[in-house]
Protein backbone atom coordinates (compact mmCIF):
# COMPACT_ATOMS: atom_id res chain seq x y z
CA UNK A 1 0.00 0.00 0.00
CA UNK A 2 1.09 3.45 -0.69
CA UNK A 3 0.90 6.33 1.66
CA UNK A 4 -0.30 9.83 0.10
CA UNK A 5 1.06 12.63 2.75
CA UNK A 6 -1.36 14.93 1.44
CA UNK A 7 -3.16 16.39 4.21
CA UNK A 8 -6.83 17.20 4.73
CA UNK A 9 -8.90 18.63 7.75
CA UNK A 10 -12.70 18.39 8.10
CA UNK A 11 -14.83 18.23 11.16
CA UNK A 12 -11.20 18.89 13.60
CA UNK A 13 -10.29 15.41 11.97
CA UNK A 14 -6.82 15.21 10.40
CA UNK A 15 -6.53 12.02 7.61
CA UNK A 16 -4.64 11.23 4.69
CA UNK A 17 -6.19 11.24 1.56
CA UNK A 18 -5.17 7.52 0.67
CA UNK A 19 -6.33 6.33 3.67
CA UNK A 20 -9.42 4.13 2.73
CA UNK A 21 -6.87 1.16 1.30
CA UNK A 22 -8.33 -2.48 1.63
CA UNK A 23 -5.55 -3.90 3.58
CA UNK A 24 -5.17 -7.77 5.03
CA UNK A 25 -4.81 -9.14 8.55
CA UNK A 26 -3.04 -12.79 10.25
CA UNK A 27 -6.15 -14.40 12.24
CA UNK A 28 -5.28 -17.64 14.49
CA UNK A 29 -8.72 -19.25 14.49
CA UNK A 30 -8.04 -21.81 17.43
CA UNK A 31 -5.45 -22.57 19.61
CA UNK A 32 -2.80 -25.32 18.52
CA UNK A 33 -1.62 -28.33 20.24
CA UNK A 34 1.90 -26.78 19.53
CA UNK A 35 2.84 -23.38 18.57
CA UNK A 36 3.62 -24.95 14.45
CA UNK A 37 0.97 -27.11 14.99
CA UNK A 38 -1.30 -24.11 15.46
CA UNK A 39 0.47 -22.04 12.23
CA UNK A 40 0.36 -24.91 9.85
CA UNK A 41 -3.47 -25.49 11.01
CA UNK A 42 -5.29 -21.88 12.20
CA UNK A 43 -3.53 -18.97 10.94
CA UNK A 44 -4.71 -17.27 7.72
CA UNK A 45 -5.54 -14.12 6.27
CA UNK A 46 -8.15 -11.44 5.91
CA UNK A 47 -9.25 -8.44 4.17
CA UNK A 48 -8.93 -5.67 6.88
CA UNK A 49 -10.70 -2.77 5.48
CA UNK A 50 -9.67 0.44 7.35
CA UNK A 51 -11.45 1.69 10.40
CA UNK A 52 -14.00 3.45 9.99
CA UNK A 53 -13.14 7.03 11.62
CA UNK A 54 -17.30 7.27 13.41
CA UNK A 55 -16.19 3.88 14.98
CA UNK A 56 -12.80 5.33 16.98
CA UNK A 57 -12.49 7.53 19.90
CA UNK A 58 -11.07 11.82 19.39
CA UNK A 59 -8.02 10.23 21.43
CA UNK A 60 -7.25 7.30 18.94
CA UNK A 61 -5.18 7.47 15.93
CA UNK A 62 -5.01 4.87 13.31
CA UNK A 63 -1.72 3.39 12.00
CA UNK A 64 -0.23 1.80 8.71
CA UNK A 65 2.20 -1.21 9.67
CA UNK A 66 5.33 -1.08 7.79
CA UNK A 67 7.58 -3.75 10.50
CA UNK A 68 5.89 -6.05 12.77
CA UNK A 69 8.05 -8.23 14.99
CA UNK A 70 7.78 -11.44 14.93
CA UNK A 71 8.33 -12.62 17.75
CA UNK A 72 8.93 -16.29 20.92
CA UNK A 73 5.95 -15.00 22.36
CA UNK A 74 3.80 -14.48 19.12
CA UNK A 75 4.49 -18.56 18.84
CA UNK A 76 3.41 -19.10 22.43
CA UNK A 77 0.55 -17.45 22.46
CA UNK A 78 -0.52 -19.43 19.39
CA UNK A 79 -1.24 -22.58 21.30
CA UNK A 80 -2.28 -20.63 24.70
CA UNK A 81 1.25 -21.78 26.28
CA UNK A 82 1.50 -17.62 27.36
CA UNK A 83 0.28 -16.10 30.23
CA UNK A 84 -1.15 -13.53 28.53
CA UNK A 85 -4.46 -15.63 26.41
CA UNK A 86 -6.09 -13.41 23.86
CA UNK A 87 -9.33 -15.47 23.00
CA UNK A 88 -9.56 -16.76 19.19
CA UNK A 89 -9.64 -15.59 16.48
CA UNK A 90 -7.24 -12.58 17.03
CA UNK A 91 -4.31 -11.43 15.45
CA UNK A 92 -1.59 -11.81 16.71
CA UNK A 93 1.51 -9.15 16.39
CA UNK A 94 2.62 -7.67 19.78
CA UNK A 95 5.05 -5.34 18.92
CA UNK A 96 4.97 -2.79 15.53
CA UNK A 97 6.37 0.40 13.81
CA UNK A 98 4.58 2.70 11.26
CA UNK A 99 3.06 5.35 9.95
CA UNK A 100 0.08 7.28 11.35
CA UNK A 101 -2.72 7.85 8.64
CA UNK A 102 -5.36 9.44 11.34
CA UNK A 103 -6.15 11.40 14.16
CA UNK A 104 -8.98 12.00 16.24
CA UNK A 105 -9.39 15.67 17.36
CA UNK A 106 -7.92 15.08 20.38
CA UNK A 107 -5.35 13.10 19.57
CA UNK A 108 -1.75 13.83 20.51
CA UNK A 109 -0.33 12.89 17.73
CA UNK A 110 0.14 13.76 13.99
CA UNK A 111 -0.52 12.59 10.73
CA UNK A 112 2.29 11.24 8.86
CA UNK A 113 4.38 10.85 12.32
CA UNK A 114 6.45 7.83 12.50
CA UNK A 115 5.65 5.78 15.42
CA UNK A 116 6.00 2.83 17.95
CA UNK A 117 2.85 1.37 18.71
CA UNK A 118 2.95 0.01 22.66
CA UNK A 119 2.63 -3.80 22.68
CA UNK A 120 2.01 -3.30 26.44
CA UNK A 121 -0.93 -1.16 25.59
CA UNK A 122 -2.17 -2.43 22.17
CA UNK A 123 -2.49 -6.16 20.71
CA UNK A 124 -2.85 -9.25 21.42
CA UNK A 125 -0.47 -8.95 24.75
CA UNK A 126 -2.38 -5.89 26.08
CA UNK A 127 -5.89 -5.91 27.66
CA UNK A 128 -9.28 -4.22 27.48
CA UNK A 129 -10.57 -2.76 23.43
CA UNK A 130 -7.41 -2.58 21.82
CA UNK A 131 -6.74 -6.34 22.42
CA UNK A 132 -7.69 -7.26 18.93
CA UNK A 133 -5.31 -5.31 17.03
CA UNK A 134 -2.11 -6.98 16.88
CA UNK A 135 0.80 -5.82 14.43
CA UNK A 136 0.39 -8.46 11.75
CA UNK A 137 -1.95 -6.11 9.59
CA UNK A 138 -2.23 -3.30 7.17
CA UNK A 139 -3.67 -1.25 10.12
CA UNK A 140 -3.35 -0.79 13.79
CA UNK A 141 -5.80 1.23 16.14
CA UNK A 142 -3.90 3.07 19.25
CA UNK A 143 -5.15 5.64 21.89
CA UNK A 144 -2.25 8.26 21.13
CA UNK A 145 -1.03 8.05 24.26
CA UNK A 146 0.02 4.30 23.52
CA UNK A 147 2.68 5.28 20.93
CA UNK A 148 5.92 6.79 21.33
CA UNK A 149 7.58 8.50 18.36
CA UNK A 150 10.04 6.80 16.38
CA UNK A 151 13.59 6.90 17.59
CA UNK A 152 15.45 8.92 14.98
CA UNK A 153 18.20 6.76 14.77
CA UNK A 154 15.81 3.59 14.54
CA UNK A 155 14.59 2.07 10.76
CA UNK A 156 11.08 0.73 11.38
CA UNK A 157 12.50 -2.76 11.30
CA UNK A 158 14.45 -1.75 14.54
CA UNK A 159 11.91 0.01 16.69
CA UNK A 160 9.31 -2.51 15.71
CA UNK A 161 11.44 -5.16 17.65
CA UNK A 162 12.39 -2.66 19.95
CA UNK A 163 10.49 -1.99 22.87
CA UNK A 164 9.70 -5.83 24.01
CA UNK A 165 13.41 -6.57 23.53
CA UNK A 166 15.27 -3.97 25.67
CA UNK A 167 12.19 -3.30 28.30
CA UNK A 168 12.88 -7.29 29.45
CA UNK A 169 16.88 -7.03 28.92
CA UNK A 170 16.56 -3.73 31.34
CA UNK A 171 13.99 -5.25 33.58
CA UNK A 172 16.13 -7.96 34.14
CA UNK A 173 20.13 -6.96 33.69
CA UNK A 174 19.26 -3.44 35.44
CA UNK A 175 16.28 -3.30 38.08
CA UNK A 176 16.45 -7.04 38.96
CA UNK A 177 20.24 -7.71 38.58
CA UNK A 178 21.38 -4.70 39.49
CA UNK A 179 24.09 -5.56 36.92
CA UNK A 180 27.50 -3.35 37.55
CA UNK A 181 30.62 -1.77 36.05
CA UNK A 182 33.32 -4.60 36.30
CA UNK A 183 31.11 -7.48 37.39
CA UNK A 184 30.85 -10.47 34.47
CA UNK A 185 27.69 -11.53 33.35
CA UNK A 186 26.98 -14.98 31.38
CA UNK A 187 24.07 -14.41 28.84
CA UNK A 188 22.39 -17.46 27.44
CA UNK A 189 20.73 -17.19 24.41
CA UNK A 190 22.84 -14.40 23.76
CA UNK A 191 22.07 -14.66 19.81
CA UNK A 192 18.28 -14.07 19.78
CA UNK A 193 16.32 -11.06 20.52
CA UNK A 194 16.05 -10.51 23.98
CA UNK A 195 19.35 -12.29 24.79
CA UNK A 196 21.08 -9.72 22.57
CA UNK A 197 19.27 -6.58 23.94
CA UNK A 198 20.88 -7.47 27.61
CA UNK A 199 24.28 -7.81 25.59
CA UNK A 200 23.69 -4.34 24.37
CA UNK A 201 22.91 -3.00 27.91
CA UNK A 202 25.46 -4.95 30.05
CA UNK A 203 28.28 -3.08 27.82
CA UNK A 204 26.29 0.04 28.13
CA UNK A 205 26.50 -0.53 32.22
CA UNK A 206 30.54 -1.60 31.55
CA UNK A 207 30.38 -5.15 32.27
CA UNK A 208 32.17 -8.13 30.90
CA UNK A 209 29.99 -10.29 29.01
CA UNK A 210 30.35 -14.14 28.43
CA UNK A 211 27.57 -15.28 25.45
CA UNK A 212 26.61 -18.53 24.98
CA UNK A 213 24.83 -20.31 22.65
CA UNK A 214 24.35 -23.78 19.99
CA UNK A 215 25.40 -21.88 16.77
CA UNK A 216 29.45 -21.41 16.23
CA UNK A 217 28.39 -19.08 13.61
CA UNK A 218 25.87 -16.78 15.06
CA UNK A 219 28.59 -17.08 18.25
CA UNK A 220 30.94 -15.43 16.15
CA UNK A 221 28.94 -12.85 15.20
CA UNK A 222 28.16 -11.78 18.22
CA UNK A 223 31.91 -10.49 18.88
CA UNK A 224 30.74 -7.74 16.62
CA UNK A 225 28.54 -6.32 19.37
CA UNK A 226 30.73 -6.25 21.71
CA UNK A 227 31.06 -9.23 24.13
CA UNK A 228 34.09 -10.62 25.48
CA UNK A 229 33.87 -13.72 25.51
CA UNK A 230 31.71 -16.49 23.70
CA UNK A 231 30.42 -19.88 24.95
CA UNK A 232 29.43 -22.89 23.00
CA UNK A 233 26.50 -24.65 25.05
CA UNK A 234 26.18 -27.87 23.02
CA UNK A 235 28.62 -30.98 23.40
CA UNK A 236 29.39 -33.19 20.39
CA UNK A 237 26.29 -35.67 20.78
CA UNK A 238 23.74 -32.57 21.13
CA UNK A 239 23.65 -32.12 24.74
CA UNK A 240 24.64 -29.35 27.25
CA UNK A 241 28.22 -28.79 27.05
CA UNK A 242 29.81 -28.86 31.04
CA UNK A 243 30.63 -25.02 30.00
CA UNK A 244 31.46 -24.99 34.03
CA UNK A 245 35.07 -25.39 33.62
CA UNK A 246 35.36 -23.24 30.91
CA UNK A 247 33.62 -20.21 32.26
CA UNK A 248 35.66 -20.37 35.23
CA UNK A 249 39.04 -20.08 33.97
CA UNK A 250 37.63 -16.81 32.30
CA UNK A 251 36.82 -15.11 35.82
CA UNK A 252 39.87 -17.08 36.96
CA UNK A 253 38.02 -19.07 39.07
CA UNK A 254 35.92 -17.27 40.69
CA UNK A 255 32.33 -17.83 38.52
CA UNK A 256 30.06 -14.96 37.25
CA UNK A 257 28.36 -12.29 39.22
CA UNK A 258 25.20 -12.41 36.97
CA UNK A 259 23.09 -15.56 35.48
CA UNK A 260 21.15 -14.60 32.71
CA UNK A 261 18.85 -17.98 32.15
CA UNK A 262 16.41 -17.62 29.28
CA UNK A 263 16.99 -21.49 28.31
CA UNK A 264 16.23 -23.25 31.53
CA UNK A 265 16.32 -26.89 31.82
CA UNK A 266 20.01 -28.78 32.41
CA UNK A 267 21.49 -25.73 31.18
CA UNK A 268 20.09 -24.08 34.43
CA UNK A 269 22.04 -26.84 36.60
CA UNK A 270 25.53 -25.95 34.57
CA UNK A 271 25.02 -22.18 35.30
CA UNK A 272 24.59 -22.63 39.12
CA UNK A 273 28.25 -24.46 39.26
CA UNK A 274 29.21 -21.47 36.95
CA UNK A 275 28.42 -18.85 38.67
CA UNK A 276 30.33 -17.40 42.04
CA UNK A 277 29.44 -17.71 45.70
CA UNK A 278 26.20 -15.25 46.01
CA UNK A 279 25.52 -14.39 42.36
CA UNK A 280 22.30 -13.43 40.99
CA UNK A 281 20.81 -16.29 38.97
CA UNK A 282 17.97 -14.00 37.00
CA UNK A 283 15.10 -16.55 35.44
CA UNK A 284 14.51 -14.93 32.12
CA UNK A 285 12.25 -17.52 30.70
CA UNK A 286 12.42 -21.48 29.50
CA UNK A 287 13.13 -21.69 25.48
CA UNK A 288 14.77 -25.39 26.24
CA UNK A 289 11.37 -26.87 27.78
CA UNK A 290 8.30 -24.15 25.51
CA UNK A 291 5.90 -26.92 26.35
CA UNK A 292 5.44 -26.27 30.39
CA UNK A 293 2.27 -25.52 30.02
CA UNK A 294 -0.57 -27.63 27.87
CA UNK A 295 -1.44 -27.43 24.45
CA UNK A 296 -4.84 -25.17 23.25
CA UNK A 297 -4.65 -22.84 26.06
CA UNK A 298 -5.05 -25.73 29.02
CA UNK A 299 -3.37 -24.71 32.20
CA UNK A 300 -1.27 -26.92 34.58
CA UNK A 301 1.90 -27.01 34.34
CA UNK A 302 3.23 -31.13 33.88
CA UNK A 303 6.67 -29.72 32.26
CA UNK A 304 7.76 -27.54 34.96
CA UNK A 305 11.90 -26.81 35.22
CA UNK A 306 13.13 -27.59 39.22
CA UNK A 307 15.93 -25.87 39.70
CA UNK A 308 18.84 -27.91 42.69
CA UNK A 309 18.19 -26.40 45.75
CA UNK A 310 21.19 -27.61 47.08
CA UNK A 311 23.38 -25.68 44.56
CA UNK A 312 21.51 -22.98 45.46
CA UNK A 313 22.15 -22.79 49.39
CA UNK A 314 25.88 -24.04 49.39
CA UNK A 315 26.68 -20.97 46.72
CA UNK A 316 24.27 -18.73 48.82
CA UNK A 317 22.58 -17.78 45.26
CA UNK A 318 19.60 -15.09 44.68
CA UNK A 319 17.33 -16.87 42.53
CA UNK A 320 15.50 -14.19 40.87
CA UNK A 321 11.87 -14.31 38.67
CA UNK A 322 12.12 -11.73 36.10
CA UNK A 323 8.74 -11.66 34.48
CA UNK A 324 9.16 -7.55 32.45
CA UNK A 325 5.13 -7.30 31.83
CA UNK A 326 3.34 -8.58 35.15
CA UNK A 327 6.08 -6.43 37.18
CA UNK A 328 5.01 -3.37 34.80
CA UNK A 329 1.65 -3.94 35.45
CA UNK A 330 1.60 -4.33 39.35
CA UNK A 331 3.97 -1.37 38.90
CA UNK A 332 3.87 1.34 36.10
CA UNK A 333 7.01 3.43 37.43
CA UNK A 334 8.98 0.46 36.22
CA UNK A 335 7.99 1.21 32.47
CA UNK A 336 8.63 5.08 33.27
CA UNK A 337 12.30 5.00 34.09
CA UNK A 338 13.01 2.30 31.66
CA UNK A 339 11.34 3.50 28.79
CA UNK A 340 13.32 6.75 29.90
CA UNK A 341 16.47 5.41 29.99
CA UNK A 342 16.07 3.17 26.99
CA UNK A 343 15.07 5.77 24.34
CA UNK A 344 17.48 8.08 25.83
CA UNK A 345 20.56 5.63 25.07
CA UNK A 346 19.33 4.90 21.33
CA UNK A 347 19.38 8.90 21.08
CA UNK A 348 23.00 8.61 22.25
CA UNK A 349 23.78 5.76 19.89
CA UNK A 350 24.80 4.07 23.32
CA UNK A 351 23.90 0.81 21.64
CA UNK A 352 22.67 0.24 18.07
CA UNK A 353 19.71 -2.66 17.85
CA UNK A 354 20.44 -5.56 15.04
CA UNK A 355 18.67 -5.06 11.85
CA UNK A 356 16.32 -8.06 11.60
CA UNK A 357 15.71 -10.30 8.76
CA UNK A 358 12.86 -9.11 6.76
CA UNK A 359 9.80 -11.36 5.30
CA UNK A 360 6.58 -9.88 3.42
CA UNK A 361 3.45 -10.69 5.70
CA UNK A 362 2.56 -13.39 3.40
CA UNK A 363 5.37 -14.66 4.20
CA UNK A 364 4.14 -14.82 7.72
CA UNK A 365 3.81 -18.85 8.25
CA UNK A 366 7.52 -19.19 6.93
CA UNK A 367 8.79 -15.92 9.43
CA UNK A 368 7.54 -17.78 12.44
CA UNK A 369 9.20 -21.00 11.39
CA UNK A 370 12.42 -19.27 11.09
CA UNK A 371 11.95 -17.61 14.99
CA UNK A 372 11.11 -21.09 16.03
CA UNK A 373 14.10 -22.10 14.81
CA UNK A 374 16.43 -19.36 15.69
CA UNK A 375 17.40 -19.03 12.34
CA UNK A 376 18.77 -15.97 12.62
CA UNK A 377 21.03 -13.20 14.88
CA UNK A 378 18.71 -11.30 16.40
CA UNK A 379 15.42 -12.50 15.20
CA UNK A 380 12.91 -11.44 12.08
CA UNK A 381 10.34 -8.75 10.94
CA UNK A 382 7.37 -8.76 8.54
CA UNK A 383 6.21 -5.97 6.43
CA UNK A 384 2.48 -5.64 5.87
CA UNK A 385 2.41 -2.50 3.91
């Protein structure tokens, strides 16, 4: 679809004259048994004619997608294995970037304004009326207040897998592991999105990182971004590597000050004999085991991880839960300073995000194979307009 910036006004409503494009839409009709279970079965498209401007509120504005993240959690929340459970059919999308094509009277912001739309706020991860529009779409609807203009040093592809990525690498590098100048921090899944956000801000903070990961290749790239040191995580027959050994002799002996776990499972276990005597082990999330909770949006739980308790006590570790969103939620001044800090360091060109690969939304079913599959450094976008 292509944008016209020429600018009309009528009734105190500000719209672009090509605004009125059919567009399309992702719908997941039903929950999956597994997240590819649930693309290959109940996602499809739709026509998604613009809103209708007597349907939205003076606050809202209306924006054209051009990057759309795709996202772990988009794949979760497929076959209800989030915590967050939008109710089929939705779309799914949580985070975006684009262009805004309306505003309501009292909207704050301006036509033609490049923006972020709020994932926290808006799609399939928020809650309340703007639920149902996730970022896999020719349009989004947004209260104004719910996006944040575009970073000028950000392409859309960037900010679109922006905010999700660096709001969980500060919530859990900064506020919950208090993550310092000098101290060493071991990041696992250091190659995908969020893993590479918290490599970003540990070097912004002046620590020495240790990455780890399964891919020599995408290891090796990541010396490009900074970190010191890199960590394969996989032994010759496709298990966990004992990394232990290795890791200490680069803190000579003494272990790491900071656990970042996004894996979990055995790799958990090798991380608590890795780390020093009262470290901060920081629970990030569980991309070994995706299938803790049931298929099609069941709850329970028959996959949980169980960390060694003993490990724990005899190295006197602070296990920490590091869930970004509910924290947010039961309290907002986290987002404030964050969001603060975050947008204030990509002004500085403090840290530069990866450009992700790029798909066309039709493309959409083959995009989330390739984030299922880590295919790539830093993860993927799709571009509906």
């Amino acid at each position: 679809m292509i944008i016209d910036a020429s600018l009309a006004s009528k009734n105190n409503v500000v719209y672009m004259s090509a605004y009125g494009k059919i567009g399309q839409k992702v719908v997941v009709s039903e929950f999956g048994e597994t997240p590819l279970d649930a693309v290959d079965r109940f996602l499809s498209f739709e026509e998604q004619a613009p809103p209708a401007p007597e349907t939205l509120q003076p606050s809202d504005v209306v924006i054209a997608v051009q990057s759309a993240a795709v996202g772990w959690v988009d794949l979760l929340m497929t076959s209800g294995q989030y915590q967050h459970m939008p109710q089929p059919p939705y779309t799914p999308g949580l985070e975006s970037a684009g262009t805004v094509v309306w505003a309501g009277s009292d909207a704050k912001r301006s036509v033609g304004e490049k923006v972020i739309v709020d994932g926290f706020l808006v799609g399939p991860r928020s809650k309340g009326a703007y639920q149902k529009y996730g970022g896999f779409a020719s349009y989004v609807v947004a209260p104004s207040n719910a996006v944040i203009p575009l970073p000028s040093r950000l392409s859309f592809d960037q900010a679109a897998s922006f905010l999700g990525n660096y709001e969980t690498a500060y919530h859990c590098v900064i506020a919950r592991g208090k993550l310092r100048a000098g101290e060493t921090i071991l990041i696992h899944g250091a190659s995908g999105s969020t893993g590479l956000a918290a490599v970003h801000l540990a070097k912004v903070l002046g620590a020495n990182v240790i990455a780890t990961g399964r891919s020599l290749a995408k290891l090796e790239a990541l010396k490009a971004h900074g970190v010191d040191h890199v960590v394969r995580t996989v032994d010759d027959a496709g298990g966990v590597a004992r990394f232990r050994d290795e890791v200490k002799e680069l803190t000579k002996g003494k272990g790491v000050d900071v656990v970042y776990d996004s894996v979990g499972g055995d790799i958990s276990v090798e991380s608590m004999h890795s780390a020093a005597f009262d470290a901060r082990f920081l629970i990030v999330g569980w991309a070994s085991t995706p299938f803790v909770a049931k298929g099609k949006g069941q709850r329970g739980a028959p996959n949980v991880n169980v960390l060694p308790t003993n490990l724990i006590m005899m190295k006197s570790l602070r296990v920490l839960g590091c869930p970004a969103v509910i924290s947010a939620h039961q309290n907002p001044q986290l987002r404030v300073d964050r969001l603060r800090d975050l947008i204030q360091w990509v002004d500085e060109g403090r840290f530069v995000p990866a450009t992700p690969e790029v798909f066309a939304l039709s493309d959409i079913k083959e995009a989330l194979r390739a984030k299922w599959e880590s295919r790539f450094l830093g993860g993927c976008v799709v571009h509906p307009n």
